[in-house]
C-alpha atoms as a PDB file:
ATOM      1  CA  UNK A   1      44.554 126.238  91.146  1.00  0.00           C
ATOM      2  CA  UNK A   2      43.638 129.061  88.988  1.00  0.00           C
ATOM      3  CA  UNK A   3      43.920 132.821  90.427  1.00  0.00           C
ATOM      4  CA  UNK A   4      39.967 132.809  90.350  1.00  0.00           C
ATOM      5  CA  UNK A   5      39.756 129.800  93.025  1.00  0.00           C
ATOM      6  CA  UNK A   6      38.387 130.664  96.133  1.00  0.00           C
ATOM      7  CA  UNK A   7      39.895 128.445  98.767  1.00  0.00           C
ATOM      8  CA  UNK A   8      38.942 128.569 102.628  1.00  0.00           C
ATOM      9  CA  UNK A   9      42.382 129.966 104.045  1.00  0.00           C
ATOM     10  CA  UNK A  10      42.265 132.518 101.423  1.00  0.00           C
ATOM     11  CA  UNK A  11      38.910 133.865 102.520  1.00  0.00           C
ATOM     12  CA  UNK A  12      39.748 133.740 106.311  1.00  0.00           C
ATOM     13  CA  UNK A  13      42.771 135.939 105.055  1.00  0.00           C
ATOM     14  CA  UNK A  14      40.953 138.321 103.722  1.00  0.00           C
ATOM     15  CA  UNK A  15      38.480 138.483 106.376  1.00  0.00           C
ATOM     16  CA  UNK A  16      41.122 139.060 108.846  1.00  0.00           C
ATOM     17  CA  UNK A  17      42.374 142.175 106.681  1.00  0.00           C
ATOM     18  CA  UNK A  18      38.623 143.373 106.526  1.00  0.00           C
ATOM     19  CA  UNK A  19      37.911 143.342 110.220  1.00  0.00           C
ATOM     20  CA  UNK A  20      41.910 144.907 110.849  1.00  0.00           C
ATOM     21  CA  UNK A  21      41.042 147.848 108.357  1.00  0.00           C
ATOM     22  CA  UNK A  22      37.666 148.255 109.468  1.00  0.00           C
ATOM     23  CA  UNK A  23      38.120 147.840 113.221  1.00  0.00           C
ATOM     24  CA  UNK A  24      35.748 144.981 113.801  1.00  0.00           C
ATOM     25  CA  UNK A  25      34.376 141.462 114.886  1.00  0.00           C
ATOM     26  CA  UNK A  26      34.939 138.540 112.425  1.00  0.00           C
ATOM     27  CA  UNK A  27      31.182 138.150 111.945  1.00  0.00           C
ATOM     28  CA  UNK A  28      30.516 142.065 111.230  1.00  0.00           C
ATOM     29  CA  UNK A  29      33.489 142.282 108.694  1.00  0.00           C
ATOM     30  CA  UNK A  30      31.730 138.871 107.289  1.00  0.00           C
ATOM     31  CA  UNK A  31      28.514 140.495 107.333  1.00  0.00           C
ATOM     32  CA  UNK A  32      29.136 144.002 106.283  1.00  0.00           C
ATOM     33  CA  UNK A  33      33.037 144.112 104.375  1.00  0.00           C
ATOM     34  CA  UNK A  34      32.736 141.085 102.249  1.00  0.00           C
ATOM     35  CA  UNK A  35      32.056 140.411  99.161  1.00  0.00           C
ATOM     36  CA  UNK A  36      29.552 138.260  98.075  1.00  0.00           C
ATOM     37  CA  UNK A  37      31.694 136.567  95.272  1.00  0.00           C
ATOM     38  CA  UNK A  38      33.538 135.147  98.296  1.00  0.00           C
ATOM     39  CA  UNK A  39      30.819 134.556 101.292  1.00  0.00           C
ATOM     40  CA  UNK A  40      28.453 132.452  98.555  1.00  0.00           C
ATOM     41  CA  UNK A  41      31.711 130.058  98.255  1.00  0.00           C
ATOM     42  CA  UNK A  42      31.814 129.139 101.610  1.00  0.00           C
ATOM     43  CA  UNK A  43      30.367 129.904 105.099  1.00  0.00           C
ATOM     44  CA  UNK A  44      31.228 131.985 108.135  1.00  0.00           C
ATOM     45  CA  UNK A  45      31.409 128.316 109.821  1.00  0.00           C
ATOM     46  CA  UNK A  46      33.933 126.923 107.608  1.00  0.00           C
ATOM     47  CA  UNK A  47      36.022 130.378 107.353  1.00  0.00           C
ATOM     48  CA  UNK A  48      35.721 130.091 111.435  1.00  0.00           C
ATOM     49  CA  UNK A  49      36.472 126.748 111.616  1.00  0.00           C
ATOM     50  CA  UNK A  50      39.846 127.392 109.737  1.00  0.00           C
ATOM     51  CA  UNK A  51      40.908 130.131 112.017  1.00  0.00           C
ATOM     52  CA  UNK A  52      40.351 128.355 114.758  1.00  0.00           C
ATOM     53  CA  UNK A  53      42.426 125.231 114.047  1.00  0.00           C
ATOM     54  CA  UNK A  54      45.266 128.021 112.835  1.00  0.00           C
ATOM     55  CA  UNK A  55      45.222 129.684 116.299  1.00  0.00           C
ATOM     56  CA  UNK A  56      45.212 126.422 117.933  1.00  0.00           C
ATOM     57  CA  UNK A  57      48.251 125.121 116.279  1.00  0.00           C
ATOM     58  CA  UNK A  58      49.967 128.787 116.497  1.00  0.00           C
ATOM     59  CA  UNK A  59      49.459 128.469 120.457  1.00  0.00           C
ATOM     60  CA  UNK A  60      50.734 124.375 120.619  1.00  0.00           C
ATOM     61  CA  UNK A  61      54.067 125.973 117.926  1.00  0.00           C
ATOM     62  CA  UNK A  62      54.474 128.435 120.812  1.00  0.00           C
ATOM     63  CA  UNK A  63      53.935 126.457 123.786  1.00  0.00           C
ATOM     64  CA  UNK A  64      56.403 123.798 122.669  1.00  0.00           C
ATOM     65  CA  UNK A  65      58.839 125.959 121.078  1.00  0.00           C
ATOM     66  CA  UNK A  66      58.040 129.323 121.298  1.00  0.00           C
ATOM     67  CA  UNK A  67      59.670 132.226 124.277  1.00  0.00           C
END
């Protein structure tokens, strides 16, 4: 993978920093805070998609091992 490469979990990670510095939803930082080198690579869905699945496994992690 070259520096240049967008990948999906490197989008949703900078999507998360957008909406965290500018105080927002997921779908306004995609609509308003991204760039559109990045959101013509792949879709809100996909990013979305990906964040869900992480959040899902981060809560199974936590119920199974976690305090």
């Amino acid at each position: 993978m070259n520096e240049f490469e967008i990948n999906i979990p490197k989008v949703a990670d900078i999507l998360i920093s957008q909406c965290s510095l500018f105080n927002c939803s997921l779908e306004e930082g995609w609509e308003n805070y991204m760039h559109p080198v990045l959101t013509e690579q792949v879709t809100f869905e996909e990013v979305m998609d990906y964040i869900k699945k992480k959040i899902e496994l981060g809560n199974l992690f936590y119920k199974n091992f976690g305090g």
